[in-house]
Protein backbone atom coordinates (compact mmCIF):
# COMPACT_ATOMS: atom_id res chain seq x y z
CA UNK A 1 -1.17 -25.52 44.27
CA UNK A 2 0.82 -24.60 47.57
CA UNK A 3 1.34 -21.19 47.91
CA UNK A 4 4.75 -20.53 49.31
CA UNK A 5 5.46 -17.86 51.88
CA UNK A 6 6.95 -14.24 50.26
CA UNK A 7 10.31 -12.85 50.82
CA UNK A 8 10.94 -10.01 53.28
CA UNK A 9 12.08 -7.64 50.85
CA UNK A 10 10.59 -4.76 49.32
CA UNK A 11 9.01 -6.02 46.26
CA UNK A 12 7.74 -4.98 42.68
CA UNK A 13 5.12 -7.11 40.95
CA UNK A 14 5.19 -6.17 37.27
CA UNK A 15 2.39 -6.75 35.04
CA UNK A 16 1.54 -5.47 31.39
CA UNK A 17 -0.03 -1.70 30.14
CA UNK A 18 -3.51 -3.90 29.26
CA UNK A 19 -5.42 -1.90 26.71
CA UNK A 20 -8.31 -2.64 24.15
CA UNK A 21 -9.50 -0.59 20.91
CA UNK A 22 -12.66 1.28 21.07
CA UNK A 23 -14.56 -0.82 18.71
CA UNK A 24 -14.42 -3.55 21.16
CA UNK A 25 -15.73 -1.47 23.99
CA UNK A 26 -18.83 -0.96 22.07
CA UNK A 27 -19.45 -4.77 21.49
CA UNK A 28 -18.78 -5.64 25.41
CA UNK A 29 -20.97 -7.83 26.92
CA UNK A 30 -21.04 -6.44 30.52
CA UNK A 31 -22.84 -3.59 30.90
CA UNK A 32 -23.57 -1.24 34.06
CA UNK A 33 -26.98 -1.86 35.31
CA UNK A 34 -29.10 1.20 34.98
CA UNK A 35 -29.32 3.34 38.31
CA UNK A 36 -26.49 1.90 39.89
CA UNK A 37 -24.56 4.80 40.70
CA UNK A 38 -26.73 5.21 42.95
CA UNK A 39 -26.45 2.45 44.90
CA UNK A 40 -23.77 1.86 47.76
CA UNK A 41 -20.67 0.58 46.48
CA UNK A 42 -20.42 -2.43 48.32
CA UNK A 43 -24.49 -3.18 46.52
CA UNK A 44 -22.96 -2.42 43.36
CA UNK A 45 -19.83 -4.78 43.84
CA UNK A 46 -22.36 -7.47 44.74
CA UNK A 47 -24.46 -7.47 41.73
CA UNK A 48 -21.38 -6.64 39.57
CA UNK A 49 -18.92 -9.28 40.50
CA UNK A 50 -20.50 -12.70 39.69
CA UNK A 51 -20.55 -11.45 36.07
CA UNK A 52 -17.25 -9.68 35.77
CA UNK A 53 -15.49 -12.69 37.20
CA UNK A 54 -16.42 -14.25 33.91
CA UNK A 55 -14.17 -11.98 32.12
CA UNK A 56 -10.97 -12.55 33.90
CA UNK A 57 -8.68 -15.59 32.77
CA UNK A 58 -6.21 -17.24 34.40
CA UNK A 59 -2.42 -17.51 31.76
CA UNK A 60 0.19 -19.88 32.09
CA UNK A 61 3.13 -19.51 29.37
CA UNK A 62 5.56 -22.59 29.09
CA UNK A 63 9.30 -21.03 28.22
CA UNK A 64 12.24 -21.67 26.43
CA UNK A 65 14.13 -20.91 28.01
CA UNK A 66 13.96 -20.57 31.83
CA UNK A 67 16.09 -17.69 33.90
CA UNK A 68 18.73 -19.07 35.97
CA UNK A 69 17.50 -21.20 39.42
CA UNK A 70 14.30 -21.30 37.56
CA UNK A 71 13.92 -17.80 38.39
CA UNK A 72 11.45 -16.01 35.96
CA UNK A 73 12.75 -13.03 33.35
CA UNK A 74 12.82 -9.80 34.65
CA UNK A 75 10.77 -7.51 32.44
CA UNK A 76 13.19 -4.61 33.38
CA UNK A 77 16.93 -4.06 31.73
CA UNK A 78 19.91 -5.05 33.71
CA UNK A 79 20.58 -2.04 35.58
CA UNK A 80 17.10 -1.07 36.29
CA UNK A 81 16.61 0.02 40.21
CA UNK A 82 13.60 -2.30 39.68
CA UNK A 83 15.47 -5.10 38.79
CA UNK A 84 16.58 -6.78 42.49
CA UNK A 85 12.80 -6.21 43.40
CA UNK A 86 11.45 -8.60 40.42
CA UNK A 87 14.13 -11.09 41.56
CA UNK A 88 13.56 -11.20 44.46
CA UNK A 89 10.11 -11.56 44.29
CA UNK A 90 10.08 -14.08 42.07
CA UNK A 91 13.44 -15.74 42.86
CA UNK A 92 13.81 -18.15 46.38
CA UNK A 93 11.07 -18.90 48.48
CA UNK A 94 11.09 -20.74 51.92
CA UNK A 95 9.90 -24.25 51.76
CA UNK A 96 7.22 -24.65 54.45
CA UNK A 97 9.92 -26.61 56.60
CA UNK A 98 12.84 -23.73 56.18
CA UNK A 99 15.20 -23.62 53.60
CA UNK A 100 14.98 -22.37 50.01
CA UNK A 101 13.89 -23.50 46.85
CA UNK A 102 13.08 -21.94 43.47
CA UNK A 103 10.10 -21.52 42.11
CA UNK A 104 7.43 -24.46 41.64
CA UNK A 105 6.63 -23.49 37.92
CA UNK A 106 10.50 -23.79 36.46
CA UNK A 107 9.85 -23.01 32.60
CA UNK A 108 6.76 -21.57 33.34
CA UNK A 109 5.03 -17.97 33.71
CA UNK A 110 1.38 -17.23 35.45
CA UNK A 111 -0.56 -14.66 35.43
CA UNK A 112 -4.11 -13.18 34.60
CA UNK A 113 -5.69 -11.33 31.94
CA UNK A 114 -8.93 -10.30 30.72
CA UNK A 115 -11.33 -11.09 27.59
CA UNK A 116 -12.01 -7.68 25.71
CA UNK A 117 -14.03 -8.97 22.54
CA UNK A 118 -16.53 -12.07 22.67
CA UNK A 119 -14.54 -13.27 19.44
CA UNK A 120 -11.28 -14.50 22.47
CA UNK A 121 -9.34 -11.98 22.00
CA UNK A 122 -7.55 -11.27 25.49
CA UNK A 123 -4.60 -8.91 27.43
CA UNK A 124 -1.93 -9.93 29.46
CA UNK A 125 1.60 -9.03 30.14
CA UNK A 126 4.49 -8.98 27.49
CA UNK A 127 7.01 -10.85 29.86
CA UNK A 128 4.46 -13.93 30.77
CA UNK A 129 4.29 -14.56 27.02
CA UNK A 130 7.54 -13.52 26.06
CA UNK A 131 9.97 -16.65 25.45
CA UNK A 132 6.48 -18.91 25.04
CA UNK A 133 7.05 -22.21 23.07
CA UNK A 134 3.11 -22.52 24.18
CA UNK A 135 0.45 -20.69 26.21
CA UNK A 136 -2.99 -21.76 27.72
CA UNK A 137 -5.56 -19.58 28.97
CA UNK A 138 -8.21 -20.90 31.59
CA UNK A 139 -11.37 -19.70 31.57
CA UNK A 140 -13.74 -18.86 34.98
CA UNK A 141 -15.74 -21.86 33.70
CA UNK A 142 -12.04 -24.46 34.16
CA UNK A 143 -11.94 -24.38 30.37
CA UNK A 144 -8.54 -24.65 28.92
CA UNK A 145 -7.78 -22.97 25.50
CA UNK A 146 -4.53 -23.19 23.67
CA UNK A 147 -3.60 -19.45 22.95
CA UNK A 148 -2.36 -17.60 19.38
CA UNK A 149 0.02 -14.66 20.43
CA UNK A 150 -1.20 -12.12 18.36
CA UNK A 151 1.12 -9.45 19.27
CA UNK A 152 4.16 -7.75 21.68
CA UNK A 153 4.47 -4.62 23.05
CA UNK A 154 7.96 -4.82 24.98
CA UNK A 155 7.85 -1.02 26.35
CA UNK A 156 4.31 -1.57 27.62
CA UNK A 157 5.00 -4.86 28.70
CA UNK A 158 2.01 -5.97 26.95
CA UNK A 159 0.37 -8.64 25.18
CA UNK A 160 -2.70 -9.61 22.64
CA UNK A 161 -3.49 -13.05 22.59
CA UNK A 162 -6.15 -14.73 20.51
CA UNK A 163 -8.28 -18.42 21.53
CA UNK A 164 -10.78 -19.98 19.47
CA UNK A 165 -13.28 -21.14 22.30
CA UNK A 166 -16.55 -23.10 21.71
CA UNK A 167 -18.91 -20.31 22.76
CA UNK A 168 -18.99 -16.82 22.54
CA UNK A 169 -16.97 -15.19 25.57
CA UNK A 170 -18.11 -12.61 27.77
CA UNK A 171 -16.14 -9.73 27.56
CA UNK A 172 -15.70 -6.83 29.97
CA UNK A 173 -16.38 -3.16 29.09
CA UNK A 174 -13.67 -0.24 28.90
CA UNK A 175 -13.91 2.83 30.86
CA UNK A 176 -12.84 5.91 30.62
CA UNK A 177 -9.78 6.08 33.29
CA UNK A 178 -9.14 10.19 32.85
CA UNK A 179 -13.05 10.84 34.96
CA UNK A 180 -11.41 8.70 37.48
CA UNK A 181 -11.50 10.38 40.83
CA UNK A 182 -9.46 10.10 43.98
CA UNK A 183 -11.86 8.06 46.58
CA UNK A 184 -14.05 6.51 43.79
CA UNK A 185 -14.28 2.47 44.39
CA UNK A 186 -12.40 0.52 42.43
CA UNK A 187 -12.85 -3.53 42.17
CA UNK A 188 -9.71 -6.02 41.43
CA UNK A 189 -10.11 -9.53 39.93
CA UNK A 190 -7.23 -11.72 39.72
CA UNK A 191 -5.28 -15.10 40.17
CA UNK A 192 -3.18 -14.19 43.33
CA UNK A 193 -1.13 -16.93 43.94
CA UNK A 194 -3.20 -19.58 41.79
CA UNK A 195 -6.46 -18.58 43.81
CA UNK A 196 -8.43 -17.85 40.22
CA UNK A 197 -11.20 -15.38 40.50
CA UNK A 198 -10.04 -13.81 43.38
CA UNK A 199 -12.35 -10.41 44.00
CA UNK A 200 -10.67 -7.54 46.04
CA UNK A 201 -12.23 -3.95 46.27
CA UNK A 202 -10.90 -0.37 47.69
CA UNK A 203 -10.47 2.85 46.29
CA UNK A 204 -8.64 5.01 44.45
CA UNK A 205 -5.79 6.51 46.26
CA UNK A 206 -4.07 8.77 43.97
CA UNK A 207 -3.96 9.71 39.89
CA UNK A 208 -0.88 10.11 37.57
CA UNK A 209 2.00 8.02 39.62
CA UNK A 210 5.04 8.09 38.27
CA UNK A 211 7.22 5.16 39.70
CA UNK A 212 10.00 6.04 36.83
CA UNK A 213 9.48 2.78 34.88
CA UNK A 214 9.38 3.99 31.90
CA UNK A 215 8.24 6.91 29.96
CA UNK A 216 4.01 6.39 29.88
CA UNK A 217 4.21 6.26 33.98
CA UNK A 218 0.74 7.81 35.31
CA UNK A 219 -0.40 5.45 37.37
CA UNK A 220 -3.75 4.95 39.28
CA UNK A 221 -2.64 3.92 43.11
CA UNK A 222 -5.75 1.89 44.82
CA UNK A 223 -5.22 0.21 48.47
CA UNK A 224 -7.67 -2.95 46.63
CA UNK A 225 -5.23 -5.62 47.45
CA UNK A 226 -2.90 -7.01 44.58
CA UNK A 227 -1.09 -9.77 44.84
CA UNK A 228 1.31 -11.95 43.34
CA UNK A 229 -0.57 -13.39 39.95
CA UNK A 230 -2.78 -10.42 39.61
CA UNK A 231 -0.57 -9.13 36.86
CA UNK A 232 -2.71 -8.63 34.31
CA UNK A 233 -5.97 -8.00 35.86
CA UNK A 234 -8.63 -5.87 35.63
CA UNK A 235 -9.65 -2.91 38.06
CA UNK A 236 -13.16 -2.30 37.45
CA UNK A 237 -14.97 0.93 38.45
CA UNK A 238 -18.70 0.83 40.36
CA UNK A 239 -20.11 0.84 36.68
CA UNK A 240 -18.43 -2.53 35.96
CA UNK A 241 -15.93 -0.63 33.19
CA UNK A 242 -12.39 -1.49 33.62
CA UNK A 243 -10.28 1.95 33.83
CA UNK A 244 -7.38 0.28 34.85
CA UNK A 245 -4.45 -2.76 34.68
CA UNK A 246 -3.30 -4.26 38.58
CA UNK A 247 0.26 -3.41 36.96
CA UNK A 248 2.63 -3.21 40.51
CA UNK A 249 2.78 -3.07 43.61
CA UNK A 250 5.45 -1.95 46.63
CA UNK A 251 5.68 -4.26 49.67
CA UNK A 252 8.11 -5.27 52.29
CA UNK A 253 7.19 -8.50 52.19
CA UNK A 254 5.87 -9.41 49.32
CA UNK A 255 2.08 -9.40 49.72
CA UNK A 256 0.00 -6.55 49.71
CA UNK A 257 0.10 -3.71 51.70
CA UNK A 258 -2.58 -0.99 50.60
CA UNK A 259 0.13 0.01 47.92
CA UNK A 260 -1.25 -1.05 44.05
CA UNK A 261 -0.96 0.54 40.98
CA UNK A 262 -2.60 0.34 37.98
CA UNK A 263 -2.08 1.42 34.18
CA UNK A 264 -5.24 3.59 33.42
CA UNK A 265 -7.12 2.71 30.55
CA UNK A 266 -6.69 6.64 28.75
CA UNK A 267 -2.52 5.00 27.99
CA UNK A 268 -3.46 1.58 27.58
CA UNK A 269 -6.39 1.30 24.49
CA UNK A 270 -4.48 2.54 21.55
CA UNK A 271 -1.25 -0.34 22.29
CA UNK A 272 -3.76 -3.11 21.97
CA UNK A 273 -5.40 -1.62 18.93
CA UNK A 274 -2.28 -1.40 16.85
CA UNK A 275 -1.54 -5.07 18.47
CA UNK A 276 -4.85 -6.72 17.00
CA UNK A 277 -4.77 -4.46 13.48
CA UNK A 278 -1.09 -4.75 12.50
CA UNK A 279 1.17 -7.32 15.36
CA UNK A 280 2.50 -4.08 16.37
CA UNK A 281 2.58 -0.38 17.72
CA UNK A 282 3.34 2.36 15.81
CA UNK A 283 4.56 5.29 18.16
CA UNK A 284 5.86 9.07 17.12
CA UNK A 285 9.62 10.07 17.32
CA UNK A 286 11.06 13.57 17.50
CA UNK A 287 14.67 12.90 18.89
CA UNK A 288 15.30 14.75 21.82
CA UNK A 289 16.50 14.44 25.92
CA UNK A 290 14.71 15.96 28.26
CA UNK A 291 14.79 17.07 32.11
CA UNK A 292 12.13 19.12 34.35
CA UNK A 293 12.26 22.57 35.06
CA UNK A 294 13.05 23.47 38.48
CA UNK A 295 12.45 26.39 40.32
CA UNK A 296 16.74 27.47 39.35
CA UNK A 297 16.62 26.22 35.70
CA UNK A 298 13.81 28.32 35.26
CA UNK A 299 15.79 31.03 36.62
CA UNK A 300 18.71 30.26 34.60
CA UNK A 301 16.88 30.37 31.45
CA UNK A 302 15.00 33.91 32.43
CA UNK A 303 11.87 31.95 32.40
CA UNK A 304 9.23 33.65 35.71
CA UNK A 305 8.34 29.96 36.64
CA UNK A 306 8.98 26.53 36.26
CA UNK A 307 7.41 25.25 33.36
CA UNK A 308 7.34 22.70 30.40
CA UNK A 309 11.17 20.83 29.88
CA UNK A 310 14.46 21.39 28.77
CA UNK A 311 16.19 19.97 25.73
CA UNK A 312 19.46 18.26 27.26
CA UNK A 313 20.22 16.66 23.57
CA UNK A 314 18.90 16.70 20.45
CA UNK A 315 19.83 13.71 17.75
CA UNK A 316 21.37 14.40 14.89
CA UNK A 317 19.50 14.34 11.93
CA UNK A 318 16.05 13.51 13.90
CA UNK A 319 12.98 15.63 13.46
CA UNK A 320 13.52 17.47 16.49
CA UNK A 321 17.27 18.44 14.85
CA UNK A 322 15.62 19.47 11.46
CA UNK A 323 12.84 21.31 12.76
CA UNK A 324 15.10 23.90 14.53
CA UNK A 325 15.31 22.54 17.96
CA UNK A 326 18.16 23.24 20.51
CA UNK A 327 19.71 22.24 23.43
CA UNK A 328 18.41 24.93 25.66
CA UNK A 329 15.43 25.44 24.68
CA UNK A 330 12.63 24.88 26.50
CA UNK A 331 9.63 23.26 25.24
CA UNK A 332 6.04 24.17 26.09
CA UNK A 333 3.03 23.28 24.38
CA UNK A 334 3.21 20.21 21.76
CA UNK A 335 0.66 20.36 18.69
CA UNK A 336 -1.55 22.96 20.99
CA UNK A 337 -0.76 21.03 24.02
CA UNK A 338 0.93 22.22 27.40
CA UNK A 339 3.59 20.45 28.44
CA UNK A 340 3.12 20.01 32.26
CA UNK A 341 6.18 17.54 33.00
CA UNK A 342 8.82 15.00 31.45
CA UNK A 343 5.95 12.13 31.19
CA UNK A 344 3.72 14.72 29.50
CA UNK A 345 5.56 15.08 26.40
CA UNK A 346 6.25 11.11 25.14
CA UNK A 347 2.69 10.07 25.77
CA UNK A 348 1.94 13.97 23.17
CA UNK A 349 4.61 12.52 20.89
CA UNK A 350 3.90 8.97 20.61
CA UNK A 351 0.60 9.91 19.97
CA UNK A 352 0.63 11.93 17.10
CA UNK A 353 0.17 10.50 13.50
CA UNK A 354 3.56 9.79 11.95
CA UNK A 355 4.15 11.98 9.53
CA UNK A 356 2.01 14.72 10.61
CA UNK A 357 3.20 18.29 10.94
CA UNK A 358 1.82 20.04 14.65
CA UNK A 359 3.37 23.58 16.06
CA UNK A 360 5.91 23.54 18.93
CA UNK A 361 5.89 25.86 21.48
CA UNK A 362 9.63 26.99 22.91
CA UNK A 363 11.32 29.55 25.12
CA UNK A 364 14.77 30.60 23.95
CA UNK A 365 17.25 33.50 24.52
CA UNK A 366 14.13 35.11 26.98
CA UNK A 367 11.62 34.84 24.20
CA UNK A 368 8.57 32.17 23.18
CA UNK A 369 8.62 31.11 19.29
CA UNK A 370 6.67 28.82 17.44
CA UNK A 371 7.99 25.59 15.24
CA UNK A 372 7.01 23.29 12.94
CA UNK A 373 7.72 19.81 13.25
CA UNK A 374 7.15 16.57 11.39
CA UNK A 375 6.82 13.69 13.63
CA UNK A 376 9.02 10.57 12.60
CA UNK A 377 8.39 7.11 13.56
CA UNK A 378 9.88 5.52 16.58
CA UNK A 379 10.38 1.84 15.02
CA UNK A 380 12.84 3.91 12.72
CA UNK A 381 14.83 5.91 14.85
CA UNK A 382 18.64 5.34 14.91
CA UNK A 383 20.27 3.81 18.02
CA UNK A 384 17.89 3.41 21.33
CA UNK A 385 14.89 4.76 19.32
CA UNK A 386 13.87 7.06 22.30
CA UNK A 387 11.12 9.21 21.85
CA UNK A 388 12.56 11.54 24.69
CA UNK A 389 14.79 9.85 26.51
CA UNK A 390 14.72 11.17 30.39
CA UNK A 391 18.43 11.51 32.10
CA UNK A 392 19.40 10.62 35.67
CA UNK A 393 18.06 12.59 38.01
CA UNK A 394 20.79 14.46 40.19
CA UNK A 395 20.84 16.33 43.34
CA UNK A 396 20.13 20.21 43.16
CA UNK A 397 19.50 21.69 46.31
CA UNK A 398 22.32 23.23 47.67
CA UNK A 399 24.63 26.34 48.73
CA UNK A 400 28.12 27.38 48.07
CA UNK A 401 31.01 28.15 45.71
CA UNK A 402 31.43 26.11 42.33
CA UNK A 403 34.60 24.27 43.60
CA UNK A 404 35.54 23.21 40.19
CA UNK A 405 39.06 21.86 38.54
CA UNK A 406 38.89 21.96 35.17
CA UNK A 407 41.43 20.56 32.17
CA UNK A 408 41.26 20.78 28.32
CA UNK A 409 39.70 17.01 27.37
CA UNK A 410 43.21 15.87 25.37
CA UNK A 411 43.03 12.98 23.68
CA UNK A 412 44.91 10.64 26.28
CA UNK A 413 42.42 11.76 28.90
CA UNK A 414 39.54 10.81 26.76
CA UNK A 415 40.84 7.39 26.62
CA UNK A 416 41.76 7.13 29.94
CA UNK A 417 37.91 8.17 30.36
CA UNK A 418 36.20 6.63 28.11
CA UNK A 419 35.09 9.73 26.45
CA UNK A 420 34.19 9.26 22.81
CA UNK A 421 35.83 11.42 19.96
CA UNK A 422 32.70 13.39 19.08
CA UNK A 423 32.70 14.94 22.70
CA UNK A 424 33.91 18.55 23.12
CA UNK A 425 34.01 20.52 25.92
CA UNK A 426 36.38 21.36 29.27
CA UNK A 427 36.98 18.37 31.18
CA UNK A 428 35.97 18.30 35.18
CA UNK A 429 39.42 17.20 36.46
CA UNK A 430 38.08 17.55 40.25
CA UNK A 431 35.78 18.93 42.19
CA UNK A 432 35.91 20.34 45.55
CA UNK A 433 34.12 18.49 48.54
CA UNK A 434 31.21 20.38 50.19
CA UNK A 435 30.96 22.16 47.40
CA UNK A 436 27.90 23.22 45.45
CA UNK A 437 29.01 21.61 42.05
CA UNK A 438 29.87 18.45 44.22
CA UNK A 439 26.36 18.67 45.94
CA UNK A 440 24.56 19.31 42.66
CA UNK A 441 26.26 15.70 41.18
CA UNK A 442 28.99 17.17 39.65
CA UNK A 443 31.81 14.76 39.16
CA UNK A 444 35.56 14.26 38.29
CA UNK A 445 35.46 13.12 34.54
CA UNK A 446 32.29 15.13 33.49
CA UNK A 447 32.21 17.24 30.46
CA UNK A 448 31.61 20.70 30.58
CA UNK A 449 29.85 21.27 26.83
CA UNK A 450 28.28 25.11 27.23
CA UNK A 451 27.62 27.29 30.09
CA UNK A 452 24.70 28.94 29.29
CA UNK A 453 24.02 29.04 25.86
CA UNK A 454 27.68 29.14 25.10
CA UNK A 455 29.59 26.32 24.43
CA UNK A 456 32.94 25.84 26.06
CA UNK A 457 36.46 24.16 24.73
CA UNK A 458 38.64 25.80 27.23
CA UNK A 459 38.95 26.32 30.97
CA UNK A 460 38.99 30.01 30.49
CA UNK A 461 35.86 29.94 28.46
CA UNK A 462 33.88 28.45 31.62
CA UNK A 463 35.41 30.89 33.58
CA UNK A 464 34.30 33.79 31.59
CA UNK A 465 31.30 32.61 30.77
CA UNK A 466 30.39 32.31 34.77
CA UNK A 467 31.79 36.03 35.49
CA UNK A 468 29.44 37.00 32.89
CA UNK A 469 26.58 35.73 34.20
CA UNK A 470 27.72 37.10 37.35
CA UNK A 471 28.08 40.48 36.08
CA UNK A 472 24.42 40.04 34.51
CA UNK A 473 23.33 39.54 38.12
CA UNK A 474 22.15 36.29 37.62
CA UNK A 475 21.34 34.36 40.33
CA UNK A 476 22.38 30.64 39.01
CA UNK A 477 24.22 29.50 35.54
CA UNK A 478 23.38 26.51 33.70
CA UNK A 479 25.89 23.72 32.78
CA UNK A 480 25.23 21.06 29.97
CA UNK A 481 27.25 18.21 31.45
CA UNK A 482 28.10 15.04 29.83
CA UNK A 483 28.28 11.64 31.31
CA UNK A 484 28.48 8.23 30.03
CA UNK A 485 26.88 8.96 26.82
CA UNK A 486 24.12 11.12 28.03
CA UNK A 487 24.00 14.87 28.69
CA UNK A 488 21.56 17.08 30.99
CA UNK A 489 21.36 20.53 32.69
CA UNK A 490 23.13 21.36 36.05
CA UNK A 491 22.01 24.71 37.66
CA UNK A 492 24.56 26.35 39.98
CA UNK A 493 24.23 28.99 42.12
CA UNK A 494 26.66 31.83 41.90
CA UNK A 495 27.82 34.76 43.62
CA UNK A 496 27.31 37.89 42.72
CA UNK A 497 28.74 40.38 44.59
């Protein structure tokens, strides 16, 4: 195989969530040898490696349906910020004499994966498996298996495949990824760029990464390098136990750079156990949008420190909606659980047992209250199905007046906008440059739907409802804004002299 040189754009190499059910982690076949933690790493790696090489498999998926140019499918929506990166990536090479050319493998997808039951049953990513009219998995031994897909996890990216080889498989262990520690050694085995078996080692750089790919980000970072056609692999700890999945990684040029990330094993084991027992995953739904509290929301909502997150939306009709919940509130704890941050509380909810009835923990009007709520089930849910869907971040550090225009929201303006019928609110018709609304991502053709806990359908009513906050001596009011179907908080500061 020739390995072509990278592109000298930032890239993202996406690979699958890689999980594997408890049960099989007691019937793994490679053990930690007895007193090697106390052993140097780099003895450890030594005796470790020859026998965790056997685990990892090399996956090539023949599609479909290639991309365009022979380009492979992005796993992210069209949109995504990630999107360009993937393409790019995986999109033109230069020939070894100059030039361009696409990709060697048109109609094809490569990458790695890892055995996690002697009986064949193996991980790998969602979008290398995706479109397959066939895939084969190659073994550390060169032997080729034809591969059943068992099951498809699109929002984890991940994949359960199945082979019926001729002798029992060695499979690798599962760790536990949440008594990873920052510094521990970590070990990476892969198929970068075709080379099977490749071995890489490093550490752990840092825990709980969020790179804002989707709603279960809490990455492990480790400088072990990952390249291209690692997706997939394992990243073993000094005991031989894989806690994580070589799942992306950030470079200007396409190779690696110190910068990896992996999905730790604590997210990944339950996805492949629903894969293997029912084809897919069942997840809990409550129906609600969320943002983080900052240090002026919390302000805002009388709260003496940022903490938990604030319901931007609730869906009609969801179990969020019928167990009481508001826009406004703020949620803390989840069926006894604190909710530290906007990642916190999907993984809590799609958790839970559907069906199940746990306590929520809120802060409204100034004062904490308990709820009950019944979780629903995410494969159900109306529309997008989010769990707790996460809106646009938006600038929020500045000083200043408001600087705001604002118009009743007629009916020709909601054409002219866009705005659907089921919208109310005062209409931004402009906002002043410099100002704080503009530097807090306020825009012309926003809807202003309450001001604190008050909801607004005329331009005096946001005007009152800001002198009363000033008369309150607050220090900053809350807006719910809505934008292009979505809603979240805005927190401006106000004057109160």
């Amino acid at each position: 195989m020739t390995i072509s040189k990278c592109t000298s754009v930032l890239a993202l190499v996406l690979s699958a969530y890689l999980a594997v059910p408890q049960a099989m982690a007691q019937e793994a076949t490679v053990p930690a040898q007895q007193g090697q933690e106390a052993q140097a790493p780099t003895s450890q790696f030594v005796e470790l490696a020859p026998r965790l090489i056997e685990t990892v498999v090399n996956i090539t998926a023949e599609v479909a349906e290639p991309a365009p140019n022979g380009q492979q499918r992005s796993p992210f929506p069209p949109g995504s910020p990630f999107e360009d990166f993937f393409r790019d990536f995986f999109g033109e090479q230069d020939r070894d004499g100059g030039g361009a050319q696409p990709p060697q493998r048109r109609g094809s997808a490569v990458g790695s994966g890892f055995i996690i039951d002697p009986e064949g049953y193996i991980v790998t990513n969602n979008h290398v498996v995706e479109n397959a009219t066939s895939v084969t998995v190659t073994l550390h031994d060169e032997a080729e298996y034809e591969a059943e897909i068992v099951g498809r996890d699109p929002r984890t990216d991940l994949a359960l495949l199945k082979i019926d080889a001729r002798t029992e498989l060695t499979a690798a262990k599962w760790g536990d990824s949440e008594q990873a520690r920052i510094a521990e050694p970590v070990l990476a085995i892969g198929n970068p760029f075709g080379l099977g078996g490749s071995v890489t080692s490093g550490i752990i750089s840092a825990l709980a990464r969020d790179l804002g790919i989707g709603p279960y980000d809490e990455f492990l970072q480790t400088d072990a390098s990952i390249n291209r056609g690692n997706s997939g692999g394992p990243v073993f700890n000094t005991r031989g136990e894989v806690i994580g999945v070589a799942t992306a990684i950030f470079s200007p040029s396409g190779g690696n750079i110190g910068l990896g990330f992996a999905t730790p094993s604590a997210i990944a084991r339950s996805v492949v156990e629903d894969l293997r027992e029912t084809g897919e995953v069942s997840r809990g739904w409550i129906g609600v949008a969320i943002q983080p509290v900052n240090d002026e929301i919390a302000s805002g909502l009388g709260l003496d420190e940022p903490r938990g997150v604030v319901v931007a939306d609730v869906t009609d009709g969801a179990p969020a909606d019928r167990a009481g919940i508001e826009i406004g509130d703020v949620m803390l704890e989840f069926a006894g659980e604190a909710i530290t941050d906007q990642v916190r509380l999907p993984r809590l909810v799609a958790d839970t047992e559907i069906g199940s009835t746990v306590p929520v923990s809120v802060w409204r009007d100034g004062e904490e209250m308990t709820l009950e709520i019944t979780v629903g089930d995410l494969s159900r849910a109306p529309g997008t199905g989010e769990l707790a869907r996460q809106p646009e971040p938006e600038d929020t550090d500045a000083q200043g007046g408001l600087g705001l225009q604002l118009s009743p929201l007629e009916p020709s303006r909601r054409d002219q906008l866009g705005i659907d019928s089921d919208v109310t609110g005062v209409l931004v018709a402009g906002v002043q440059p410099d100002s704080v609304a503009a530097e807090r991502g306020v825009r012309t053709g926003d809807v202003i739907m309450r001001v604190g806990r008050r909801e607004v359908d005329e331009p005096r009513e946001v005007v009152e409802a800001v002198k009363e906050a000033q008369q309150r001596g607050d220090e900053t009011v809350l807006m719910l804004i809505q934008r292009d179907g979505s809603s979240r908080f805005v927190a401006l500061p106000i004057a109160t002299g």
